[in-house]
PDB file of N, CA and C in Angstrom:
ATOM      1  N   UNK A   1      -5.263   3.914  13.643  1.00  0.00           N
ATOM      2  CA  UNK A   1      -6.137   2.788  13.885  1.00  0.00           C
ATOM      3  C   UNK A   1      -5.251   1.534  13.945  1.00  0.00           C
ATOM      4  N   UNK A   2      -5.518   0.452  14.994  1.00  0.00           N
ATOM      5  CA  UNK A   2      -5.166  -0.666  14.885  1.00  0.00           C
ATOM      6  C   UNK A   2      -5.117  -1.352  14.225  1.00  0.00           C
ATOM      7  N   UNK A   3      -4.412  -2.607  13.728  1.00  0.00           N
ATOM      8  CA  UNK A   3      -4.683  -3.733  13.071  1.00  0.00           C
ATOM      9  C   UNK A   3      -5.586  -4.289  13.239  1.00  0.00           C
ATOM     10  N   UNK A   4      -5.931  -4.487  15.091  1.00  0.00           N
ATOM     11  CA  UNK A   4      -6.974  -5.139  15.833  1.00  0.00           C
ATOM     12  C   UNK A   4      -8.372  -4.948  15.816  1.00  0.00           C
ATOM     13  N   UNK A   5      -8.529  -3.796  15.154  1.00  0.00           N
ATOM     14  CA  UNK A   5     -10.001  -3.071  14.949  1.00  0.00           C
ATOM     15  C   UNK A   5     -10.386  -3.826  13.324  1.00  0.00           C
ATOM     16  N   UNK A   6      -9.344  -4.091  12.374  1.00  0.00           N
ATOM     17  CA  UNK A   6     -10.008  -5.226  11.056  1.00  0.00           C
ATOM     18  C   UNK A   6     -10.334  -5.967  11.387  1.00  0.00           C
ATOM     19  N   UNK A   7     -10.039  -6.679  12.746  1.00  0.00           N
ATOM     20  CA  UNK A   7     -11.356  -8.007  12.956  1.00  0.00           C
ATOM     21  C   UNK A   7     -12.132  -7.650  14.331  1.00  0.00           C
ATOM     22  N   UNK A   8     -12.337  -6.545  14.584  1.00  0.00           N
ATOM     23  CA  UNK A   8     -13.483  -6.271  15.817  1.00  0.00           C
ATOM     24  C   UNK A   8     -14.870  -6.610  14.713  1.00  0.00           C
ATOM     25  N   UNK A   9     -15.844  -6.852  15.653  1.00  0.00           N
ATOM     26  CA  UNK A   9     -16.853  -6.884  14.865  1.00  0.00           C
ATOM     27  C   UNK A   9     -18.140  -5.734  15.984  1.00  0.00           C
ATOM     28  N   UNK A  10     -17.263  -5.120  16.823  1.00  0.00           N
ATOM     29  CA  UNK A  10     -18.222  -4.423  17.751  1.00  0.00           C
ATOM     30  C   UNK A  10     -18.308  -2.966  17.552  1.00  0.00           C
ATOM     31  N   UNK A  11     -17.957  -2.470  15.820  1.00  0.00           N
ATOM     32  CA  UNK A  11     -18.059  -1.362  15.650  1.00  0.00           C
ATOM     33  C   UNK A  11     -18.842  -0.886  14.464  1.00  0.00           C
ATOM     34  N   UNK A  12     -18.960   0.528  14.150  1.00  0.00           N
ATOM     35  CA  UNK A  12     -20.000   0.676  13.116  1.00  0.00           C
ATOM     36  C   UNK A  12     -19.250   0.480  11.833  1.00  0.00           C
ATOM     37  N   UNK A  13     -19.982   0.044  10.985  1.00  0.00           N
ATOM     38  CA  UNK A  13     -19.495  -0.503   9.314  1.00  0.00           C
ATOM     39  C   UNK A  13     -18.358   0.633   8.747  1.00  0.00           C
ATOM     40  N   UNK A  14     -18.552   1.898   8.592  1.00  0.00           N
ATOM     41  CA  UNK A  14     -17.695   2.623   8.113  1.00  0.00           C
ATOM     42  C   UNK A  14     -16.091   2.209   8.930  1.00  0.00           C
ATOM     43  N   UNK A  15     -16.247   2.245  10.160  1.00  0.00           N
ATOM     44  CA  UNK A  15     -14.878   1.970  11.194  1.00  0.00           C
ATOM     45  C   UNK A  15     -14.618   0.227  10.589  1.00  0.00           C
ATOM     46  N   UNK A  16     -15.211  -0.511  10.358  1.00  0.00           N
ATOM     47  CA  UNK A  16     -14.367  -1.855   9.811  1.00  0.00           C
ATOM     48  C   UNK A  16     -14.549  -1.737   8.284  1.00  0.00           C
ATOM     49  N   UNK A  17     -15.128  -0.720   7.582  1.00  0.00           N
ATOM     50  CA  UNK A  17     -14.010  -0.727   6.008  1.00  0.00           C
ATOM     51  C   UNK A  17     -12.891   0.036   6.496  1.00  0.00           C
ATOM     52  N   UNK A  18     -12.957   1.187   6.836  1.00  0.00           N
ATOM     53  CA  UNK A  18     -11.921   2.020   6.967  1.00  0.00           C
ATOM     54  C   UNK A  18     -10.542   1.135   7.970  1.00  0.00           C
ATOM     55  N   UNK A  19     -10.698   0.295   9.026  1.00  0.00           N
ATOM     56  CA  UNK A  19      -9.758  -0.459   9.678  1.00  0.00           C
ATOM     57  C   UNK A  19      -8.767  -1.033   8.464  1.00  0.00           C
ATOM     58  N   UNK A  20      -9.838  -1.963   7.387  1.00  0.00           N
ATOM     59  CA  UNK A  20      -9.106  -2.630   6.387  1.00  0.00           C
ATOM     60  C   UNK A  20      -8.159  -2.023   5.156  1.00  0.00           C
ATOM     61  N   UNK A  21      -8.334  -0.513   5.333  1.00  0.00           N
ATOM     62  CA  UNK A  21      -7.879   0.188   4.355  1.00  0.00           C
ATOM     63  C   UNK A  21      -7.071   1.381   4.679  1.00  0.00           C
ATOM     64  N   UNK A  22      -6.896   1.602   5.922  1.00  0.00           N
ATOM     65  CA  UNK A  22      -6.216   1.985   6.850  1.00  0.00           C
ATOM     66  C   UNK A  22      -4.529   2.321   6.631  1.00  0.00           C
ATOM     67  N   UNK A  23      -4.149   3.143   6.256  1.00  0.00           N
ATOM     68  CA  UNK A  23      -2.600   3.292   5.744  1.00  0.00           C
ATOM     69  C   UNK A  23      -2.484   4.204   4.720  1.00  0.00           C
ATOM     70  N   UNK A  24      -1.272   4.717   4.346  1.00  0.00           N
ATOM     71  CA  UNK A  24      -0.796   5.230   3.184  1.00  0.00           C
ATOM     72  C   UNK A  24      -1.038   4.794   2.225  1.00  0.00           C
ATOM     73  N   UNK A  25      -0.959   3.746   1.736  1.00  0.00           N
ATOM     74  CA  UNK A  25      -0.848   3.061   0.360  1.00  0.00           C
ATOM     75  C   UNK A  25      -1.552   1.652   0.018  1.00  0.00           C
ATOM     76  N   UNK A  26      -2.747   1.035   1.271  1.00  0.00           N
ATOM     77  CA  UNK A  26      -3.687   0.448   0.767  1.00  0.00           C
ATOM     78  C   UNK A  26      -4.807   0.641  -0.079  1.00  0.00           C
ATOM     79  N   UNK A  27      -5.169   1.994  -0.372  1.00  0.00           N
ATOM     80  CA  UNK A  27      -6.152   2.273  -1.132  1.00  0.00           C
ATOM     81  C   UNK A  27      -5.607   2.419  -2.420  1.00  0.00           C
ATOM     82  N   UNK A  28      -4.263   2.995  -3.149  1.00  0.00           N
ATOM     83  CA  UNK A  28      -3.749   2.764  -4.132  1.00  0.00           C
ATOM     84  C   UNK A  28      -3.197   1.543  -4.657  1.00  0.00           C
ATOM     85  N   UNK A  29      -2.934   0.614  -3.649  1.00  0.00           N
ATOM     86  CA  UNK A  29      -2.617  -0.623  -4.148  1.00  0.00           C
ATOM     87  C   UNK A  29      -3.947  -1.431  -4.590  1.00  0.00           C
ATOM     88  N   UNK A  30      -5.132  -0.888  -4.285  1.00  0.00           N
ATOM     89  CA  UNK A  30      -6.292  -1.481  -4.594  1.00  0.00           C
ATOM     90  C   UNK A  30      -7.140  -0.715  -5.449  1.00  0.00           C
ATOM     91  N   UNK A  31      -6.682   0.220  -6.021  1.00  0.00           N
ATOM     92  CA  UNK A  31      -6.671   0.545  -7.171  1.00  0.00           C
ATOM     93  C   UNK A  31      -6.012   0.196  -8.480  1.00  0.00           C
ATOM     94  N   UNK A  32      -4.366   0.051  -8.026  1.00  0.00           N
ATOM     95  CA  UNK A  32      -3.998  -0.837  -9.294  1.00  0.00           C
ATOM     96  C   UNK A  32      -3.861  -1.836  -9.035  1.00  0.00           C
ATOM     97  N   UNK A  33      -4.470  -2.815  -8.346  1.00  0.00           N
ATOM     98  CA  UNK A  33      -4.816  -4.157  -8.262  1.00  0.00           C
ATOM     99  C   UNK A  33      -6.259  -4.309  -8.969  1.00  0.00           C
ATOM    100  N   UNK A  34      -6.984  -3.229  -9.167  1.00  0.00           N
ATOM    101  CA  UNK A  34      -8.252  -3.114  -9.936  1.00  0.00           C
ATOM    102  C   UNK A  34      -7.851  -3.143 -11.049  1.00  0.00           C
ATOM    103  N   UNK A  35      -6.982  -2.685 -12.299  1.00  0.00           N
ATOM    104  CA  UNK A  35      -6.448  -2.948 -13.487  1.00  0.00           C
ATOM    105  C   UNK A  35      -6.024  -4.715 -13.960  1.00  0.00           C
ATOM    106  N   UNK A  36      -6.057  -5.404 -12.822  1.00  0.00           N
ATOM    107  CA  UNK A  36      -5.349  -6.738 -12.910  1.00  0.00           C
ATOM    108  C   UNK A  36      -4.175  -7.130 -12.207  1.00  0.00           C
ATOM    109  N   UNK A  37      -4.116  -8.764 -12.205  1.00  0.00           N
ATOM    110  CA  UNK A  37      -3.028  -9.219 -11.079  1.00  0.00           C
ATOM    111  C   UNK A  37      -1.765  -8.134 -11.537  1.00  0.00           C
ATOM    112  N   UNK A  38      -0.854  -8.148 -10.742  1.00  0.00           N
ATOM    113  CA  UNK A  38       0.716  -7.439 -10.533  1.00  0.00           C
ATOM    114  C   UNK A  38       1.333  -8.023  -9.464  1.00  0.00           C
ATOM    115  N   UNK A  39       2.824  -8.785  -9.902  1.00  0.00           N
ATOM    116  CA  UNK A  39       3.982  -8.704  -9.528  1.00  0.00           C
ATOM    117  C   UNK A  39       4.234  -7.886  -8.558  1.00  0.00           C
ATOM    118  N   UNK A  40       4.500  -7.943  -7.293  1.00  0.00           N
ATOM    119  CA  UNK A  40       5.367  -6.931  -6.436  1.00  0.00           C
ATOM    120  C   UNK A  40       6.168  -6.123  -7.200  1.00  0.00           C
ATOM    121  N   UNK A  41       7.222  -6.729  -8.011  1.00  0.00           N
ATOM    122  CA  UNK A  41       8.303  -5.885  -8.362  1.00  0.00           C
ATOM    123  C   UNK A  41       7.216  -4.754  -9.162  1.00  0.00           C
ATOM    124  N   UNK A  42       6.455  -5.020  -9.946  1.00  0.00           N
ATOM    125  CA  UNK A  42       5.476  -4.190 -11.097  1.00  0.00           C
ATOM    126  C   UNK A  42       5.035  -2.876  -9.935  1.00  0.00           C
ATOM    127  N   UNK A  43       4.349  -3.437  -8.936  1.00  0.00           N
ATOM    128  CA  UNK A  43       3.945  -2.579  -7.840  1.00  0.00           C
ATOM    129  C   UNK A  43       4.838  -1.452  -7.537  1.00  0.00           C
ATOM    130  N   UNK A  44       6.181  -2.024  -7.104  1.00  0.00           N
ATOM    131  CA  UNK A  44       6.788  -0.972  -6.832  1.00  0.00           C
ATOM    132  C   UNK A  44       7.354  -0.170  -7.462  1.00  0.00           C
ATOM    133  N   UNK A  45       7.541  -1.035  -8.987  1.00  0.00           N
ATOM    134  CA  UNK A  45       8.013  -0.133 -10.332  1.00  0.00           C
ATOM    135  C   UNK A  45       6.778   1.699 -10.116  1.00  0.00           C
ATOM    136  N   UNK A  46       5.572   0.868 -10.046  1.00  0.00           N
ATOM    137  CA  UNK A  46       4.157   2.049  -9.964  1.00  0.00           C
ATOM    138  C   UNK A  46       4.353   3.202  -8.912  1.00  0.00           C
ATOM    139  N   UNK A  47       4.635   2.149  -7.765  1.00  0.00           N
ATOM    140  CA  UNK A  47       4.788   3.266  -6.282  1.00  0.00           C
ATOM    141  C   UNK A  47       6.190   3.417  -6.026  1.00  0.00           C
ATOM    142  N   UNK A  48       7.055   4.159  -6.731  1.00  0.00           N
ATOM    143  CA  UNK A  48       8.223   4.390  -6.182  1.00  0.00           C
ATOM    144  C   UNK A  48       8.673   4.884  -4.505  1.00  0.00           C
ATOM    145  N   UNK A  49       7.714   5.283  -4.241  1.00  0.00           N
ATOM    146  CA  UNK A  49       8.068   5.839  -2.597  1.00  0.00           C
ATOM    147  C   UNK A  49       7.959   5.210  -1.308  1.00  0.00           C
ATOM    148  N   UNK A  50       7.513   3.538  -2.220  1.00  0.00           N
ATOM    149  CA  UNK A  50       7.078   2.823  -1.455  1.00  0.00           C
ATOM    150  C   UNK A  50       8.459   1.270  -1.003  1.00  0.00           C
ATOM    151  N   UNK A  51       8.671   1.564  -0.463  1.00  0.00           N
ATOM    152  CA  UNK A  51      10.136   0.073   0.626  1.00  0.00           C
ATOM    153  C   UNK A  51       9.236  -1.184   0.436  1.00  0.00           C
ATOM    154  N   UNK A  52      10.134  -1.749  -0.321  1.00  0.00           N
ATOM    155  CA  UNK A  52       9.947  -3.305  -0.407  1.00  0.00           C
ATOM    156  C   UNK A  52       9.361  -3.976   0.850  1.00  0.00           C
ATOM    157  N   UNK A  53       9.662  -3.403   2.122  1.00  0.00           N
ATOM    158  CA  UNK A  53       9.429  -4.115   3.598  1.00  0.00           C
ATOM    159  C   UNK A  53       7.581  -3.198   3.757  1.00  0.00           C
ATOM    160  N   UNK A  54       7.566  -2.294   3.381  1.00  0.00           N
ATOM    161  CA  UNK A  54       6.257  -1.649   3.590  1.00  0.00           C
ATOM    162  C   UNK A  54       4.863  -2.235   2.137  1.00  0.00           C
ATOM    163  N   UNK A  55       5.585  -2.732   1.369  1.00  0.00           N
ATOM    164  CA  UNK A  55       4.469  -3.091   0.469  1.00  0.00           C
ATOM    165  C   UNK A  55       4.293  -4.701   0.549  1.00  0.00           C
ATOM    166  N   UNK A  56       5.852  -5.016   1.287  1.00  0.00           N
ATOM    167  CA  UNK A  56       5.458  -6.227   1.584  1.00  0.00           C
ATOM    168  C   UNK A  56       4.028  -6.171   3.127  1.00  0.00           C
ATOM    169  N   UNK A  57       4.443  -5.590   3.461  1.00  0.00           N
ATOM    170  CA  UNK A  57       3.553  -5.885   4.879  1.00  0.00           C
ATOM    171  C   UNK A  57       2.161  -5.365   4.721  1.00  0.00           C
ATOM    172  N   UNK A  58       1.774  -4.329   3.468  1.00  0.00           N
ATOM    173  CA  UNK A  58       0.945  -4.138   3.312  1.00  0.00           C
ATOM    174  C   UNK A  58      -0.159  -5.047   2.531  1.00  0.00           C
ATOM    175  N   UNK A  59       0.622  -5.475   1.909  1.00  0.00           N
ATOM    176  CA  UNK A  59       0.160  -6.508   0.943  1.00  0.00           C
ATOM    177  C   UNK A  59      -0.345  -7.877   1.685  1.00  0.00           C
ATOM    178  N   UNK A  60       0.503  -8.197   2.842  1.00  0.00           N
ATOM    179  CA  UNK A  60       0.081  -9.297   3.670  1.00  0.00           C
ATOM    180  C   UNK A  60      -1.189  -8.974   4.873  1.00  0.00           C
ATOM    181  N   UNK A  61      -0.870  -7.385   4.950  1.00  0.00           N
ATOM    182  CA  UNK A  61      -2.734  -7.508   5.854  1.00  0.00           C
ATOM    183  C   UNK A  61      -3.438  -7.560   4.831  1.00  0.00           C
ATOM    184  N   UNK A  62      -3.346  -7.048   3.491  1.00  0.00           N
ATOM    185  CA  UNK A  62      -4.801  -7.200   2.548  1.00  0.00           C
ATOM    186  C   UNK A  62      -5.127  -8.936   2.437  1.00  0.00           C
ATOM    187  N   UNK A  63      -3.944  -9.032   2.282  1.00  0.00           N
ATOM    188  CA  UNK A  63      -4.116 -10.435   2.445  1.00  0.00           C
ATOM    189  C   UNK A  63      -4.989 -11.370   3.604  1.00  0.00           C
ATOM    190  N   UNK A  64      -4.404 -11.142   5.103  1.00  0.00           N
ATOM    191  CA  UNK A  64      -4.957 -11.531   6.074  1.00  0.00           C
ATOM    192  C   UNK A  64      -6.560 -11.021   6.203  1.00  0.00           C
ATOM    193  N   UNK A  65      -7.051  -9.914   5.335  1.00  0.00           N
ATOM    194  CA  UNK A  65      -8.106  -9.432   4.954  1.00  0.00           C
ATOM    195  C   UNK A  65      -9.154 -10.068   4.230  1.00  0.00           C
ATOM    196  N   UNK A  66      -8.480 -10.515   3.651  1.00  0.00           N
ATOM    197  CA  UNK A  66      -9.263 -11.379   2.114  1.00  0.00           C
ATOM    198  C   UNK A  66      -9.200 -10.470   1.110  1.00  0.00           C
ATOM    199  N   UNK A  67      -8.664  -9.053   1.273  1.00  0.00           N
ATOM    200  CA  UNK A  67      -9.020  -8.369   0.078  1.00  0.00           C
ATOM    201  C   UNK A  67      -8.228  -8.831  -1.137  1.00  0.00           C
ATOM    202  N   UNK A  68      -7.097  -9.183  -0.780  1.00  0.00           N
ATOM    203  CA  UNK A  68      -5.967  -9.511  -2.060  1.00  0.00           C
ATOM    204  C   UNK A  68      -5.876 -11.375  -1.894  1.00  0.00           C
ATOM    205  N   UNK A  69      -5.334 -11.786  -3.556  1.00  0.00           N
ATOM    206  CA  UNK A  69      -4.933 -13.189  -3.243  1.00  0.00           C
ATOM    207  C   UNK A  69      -3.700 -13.376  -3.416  1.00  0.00           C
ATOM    208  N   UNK A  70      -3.116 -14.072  -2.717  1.00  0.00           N
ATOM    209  CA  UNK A  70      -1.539 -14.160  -3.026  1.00  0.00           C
ATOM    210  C   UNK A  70      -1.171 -15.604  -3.746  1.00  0.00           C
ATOM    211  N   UNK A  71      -0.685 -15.475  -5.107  1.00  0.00           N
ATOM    212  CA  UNK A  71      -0.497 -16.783  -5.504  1.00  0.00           C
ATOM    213  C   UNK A  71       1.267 -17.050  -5.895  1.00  0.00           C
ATOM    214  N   UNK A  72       1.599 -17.801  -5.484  1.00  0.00           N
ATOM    215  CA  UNK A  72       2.931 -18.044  -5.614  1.00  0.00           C
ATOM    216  C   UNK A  72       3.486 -19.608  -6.710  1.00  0.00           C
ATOM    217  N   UNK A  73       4.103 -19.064  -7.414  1.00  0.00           N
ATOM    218  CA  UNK A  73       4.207 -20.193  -9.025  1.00  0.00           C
ATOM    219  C   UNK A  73       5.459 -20.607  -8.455  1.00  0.00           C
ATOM    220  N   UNK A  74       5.912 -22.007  -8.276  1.00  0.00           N
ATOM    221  CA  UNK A  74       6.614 -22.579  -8.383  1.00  0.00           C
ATOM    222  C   UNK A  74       7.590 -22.971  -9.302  1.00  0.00           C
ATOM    223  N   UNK A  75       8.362 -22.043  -9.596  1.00  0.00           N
ATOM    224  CA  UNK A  75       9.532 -22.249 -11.217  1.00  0.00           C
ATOM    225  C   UNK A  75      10.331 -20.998 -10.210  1.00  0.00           C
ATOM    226  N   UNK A  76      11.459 -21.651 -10.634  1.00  0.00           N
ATOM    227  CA  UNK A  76      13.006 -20.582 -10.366  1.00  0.00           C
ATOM    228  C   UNK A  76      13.159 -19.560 -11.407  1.00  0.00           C
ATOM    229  N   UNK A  77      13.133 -18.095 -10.939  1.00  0.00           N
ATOM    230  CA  UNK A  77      13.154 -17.674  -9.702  1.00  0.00           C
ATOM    231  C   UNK A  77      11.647 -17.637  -9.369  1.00  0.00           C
ATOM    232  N   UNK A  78      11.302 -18.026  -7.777  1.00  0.00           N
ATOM    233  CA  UNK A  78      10.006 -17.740  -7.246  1.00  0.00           C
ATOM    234  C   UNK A  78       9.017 -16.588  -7.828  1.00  0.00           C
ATOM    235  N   UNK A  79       7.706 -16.748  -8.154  1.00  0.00           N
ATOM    236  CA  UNK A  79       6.976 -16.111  -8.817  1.00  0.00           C
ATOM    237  C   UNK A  79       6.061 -15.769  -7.900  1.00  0.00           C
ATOM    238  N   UNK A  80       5.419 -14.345  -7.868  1.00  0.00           N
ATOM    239  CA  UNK A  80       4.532 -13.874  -6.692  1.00  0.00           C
ATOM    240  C   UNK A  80       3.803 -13.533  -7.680  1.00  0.00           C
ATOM    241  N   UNK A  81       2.142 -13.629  -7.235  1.00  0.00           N
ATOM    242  CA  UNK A  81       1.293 -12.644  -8.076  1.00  0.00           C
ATOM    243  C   UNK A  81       0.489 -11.855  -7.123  1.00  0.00           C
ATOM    244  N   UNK A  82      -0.728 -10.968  -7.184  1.00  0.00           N
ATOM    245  CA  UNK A  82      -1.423 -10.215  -6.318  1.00  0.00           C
ATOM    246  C   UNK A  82      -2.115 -10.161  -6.850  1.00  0.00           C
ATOM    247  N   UNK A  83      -3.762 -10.516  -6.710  1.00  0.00           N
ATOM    248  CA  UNK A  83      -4.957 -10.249  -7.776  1.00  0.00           C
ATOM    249  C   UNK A  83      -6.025  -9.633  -6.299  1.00  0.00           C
ATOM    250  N   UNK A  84      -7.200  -9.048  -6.320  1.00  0.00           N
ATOM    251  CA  UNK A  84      -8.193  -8.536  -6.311  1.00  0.00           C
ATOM    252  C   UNK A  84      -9.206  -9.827  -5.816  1.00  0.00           C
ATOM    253  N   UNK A  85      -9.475 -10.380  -4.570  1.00  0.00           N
ATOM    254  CA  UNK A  85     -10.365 -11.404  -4.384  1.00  0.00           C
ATOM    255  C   UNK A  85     -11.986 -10.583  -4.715  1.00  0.00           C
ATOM    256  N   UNK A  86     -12.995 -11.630  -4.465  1.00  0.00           N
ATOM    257  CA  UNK A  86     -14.219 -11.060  -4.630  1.00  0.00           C
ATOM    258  C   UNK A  86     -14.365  -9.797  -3.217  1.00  0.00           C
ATOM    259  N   UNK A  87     -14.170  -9.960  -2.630  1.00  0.00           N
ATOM    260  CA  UNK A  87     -13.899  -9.155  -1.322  1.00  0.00           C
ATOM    261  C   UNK A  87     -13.031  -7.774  -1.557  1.00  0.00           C
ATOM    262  N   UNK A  88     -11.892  -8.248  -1.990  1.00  0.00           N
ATOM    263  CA  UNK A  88     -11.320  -7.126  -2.820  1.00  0.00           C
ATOM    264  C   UNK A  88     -12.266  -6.022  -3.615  1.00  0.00           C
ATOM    265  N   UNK A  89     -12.600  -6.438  -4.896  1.00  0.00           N
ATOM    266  CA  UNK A  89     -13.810  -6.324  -5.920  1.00  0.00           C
ATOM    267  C   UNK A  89     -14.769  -5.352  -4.741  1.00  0.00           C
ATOM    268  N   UNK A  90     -15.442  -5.641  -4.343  1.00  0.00           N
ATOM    269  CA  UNK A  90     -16.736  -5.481  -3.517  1.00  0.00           C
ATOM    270  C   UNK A  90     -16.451  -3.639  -3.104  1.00  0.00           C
ATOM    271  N   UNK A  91     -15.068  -4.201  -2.173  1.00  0.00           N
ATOM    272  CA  UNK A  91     -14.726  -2.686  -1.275  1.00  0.00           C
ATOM    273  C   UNK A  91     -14.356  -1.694  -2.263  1.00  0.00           C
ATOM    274  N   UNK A  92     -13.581  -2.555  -3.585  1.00  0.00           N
ATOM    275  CA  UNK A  92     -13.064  -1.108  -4.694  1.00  0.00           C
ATOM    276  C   UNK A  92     -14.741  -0.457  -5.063  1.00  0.00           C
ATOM    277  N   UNK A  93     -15.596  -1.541  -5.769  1.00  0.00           N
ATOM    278  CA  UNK A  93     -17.281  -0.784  -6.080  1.00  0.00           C
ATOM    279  C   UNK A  93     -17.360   0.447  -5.151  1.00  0.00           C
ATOM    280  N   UNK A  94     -17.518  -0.700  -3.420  1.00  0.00           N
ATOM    281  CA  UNK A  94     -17.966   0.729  -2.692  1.00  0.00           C
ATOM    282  C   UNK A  94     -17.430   2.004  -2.534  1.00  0.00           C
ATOM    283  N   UNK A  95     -16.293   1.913  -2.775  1.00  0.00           N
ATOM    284  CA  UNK A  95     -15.511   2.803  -2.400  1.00  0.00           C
ATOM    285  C   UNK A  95     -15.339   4.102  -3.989  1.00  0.00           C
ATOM    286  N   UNK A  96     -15.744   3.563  -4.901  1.00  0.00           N
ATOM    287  CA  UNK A  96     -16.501   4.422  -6.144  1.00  0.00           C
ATOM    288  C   UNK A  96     -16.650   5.593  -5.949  1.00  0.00           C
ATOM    289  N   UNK A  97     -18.211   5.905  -4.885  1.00  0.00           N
ATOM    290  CA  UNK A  97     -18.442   6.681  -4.587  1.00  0.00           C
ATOM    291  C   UNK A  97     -17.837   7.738  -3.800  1.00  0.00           C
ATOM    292  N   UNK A  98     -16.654   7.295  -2.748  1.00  0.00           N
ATOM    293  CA  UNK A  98     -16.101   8.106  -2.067  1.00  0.00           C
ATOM    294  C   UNK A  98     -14.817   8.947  -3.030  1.00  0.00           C
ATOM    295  N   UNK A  99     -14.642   7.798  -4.066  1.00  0.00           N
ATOM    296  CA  UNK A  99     -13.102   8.422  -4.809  1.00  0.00           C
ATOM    297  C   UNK A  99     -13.697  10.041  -5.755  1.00  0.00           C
ATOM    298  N   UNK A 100     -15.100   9.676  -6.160  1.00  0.00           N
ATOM    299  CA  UNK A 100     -15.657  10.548  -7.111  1.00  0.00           C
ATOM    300  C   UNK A 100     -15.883  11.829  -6.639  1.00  0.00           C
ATOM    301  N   UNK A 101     -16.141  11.749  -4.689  1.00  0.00           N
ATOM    302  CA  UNK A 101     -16.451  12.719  -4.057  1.00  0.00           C
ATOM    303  C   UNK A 101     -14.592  13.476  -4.020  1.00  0.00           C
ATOM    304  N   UNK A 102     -14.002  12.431  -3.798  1.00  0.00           N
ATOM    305  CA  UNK A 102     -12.648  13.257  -3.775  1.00  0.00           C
ATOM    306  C   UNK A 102     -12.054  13.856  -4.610  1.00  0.00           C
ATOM    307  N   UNK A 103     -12.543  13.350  -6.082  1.00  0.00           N
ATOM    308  CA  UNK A 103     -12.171  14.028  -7.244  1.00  0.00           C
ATOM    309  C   UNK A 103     -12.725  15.298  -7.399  1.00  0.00           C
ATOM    310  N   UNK A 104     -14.219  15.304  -7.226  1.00  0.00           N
ATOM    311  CA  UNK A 104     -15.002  16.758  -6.704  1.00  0.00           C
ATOM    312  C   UNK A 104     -14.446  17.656  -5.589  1.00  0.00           C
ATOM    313  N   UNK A 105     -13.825  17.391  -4.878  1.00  0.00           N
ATOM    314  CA  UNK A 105     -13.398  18.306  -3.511  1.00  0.00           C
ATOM    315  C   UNK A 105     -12.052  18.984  -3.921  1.00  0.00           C
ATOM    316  N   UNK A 106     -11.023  18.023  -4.833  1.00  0.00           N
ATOM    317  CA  UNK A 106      -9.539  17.806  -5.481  1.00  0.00           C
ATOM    318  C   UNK A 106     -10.170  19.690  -6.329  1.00  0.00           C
ATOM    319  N   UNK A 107     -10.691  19.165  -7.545  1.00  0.00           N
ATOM    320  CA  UNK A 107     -11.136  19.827  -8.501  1.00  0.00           C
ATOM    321  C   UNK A 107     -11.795  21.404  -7.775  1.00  0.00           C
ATOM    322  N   UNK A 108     -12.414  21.168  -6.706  1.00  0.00           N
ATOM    323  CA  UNK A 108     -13.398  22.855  -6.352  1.00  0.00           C
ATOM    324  C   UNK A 108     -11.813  23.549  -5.309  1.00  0.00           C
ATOM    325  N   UNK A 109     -11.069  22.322  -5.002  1.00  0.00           N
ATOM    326  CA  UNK A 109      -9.540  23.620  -4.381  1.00  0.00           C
ATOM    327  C   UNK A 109      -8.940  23.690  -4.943  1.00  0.00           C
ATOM    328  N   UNK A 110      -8.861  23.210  -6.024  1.00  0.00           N
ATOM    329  CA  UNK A 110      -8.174  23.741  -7.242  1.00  0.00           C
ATOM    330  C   UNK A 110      -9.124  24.931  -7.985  1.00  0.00           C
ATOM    331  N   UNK A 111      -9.701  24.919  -8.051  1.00  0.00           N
ATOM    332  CA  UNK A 111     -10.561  25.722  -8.478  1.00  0.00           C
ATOM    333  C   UNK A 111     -10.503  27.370  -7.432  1.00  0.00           C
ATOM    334  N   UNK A 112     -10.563  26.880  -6.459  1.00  0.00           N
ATOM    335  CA  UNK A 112     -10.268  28.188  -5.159  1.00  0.00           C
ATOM    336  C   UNK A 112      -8.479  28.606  -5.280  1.00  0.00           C
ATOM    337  N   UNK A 113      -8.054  27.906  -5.760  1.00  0.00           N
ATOM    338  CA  UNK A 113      -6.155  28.143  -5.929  1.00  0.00           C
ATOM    339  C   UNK A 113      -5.927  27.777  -3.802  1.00  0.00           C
ATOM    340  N   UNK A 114      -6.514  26.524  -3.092  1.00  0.00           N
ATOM    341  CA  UNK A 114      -6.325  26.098  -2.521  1.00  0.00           C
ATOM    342  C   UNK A 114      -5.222  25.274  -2.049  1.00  0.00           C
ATOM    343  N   UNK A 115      -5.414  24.794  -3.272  1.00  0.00           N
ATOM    344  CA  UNK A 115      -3.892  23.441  -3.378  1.00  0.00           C
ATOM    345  C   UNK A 115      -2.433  23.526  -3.854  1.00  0.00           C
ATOM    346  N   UNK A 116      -1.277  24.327  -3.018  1.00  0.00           N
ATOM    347  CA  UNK A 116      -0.228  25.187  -3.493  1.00  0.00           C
ATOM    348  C   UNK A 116       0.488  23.899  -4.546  1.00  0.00           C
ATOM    349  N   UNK A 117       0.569  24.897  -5.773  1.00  0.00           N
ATOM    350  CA  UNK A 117       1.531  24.360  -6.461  1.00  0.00           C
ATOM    351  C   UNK A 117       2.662  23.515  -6.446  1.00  0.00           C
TER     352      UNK A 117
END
């Protein structure tokens, strides 16, 4: 999916959450952005598999999103934070329901010996 499809407005609702969340590692960053603000560096301490250039850029569409806020403190060395806007907030609620279904689906192929060791 495009970038360009997070601001279409000529498609059905599931296709513009899913545009905004779209990637490897936006839905986990908005999960532990649900625990409270974090530091980039903290972030990547969390997601090791994740390149400074990829969490940066990810972090700046949530941004261009409204989902994340980016606040930057003025004291040497430069201070970044990342918090959870109300918009943010909103999509983690909705998205509740889908994580619970995945935990159920996770759990019944494990349960089938589906999911190789």
């Amino acid at each position: 999916m495009t970038r360009k499809r997070a601001r279409d407005t000529d498609v059905c609702g599931v296709t513009a959450a899913v545009a905004v969340i779209d990637g490897k590692w936006k839905t986990l960053l908005l999960w532990l952005l649900e625990a409270g603000p974090h530091r980039p560096g903290e972030l990547r301490r969390k997601i090791p598999d994740i390149s400074e250039k990829v969490l940066t850029q990810a972090l700046r569409e949530m941004e261009s999103d409204e989902l994340v806020h980016r606040e930057v403190h003025d004291v040497v060395p430069p201070k970044t934070v990342y918090s959870l806007t109300e918009e943010g907030r909103a999509l983690s609620v909705a998205l509740a329901p889908v994580a619970a279904w995945g935990h159920r689906r996770i759990d019944r192929l494990v349960a089938e010996h589906v999911v190789p060791s």
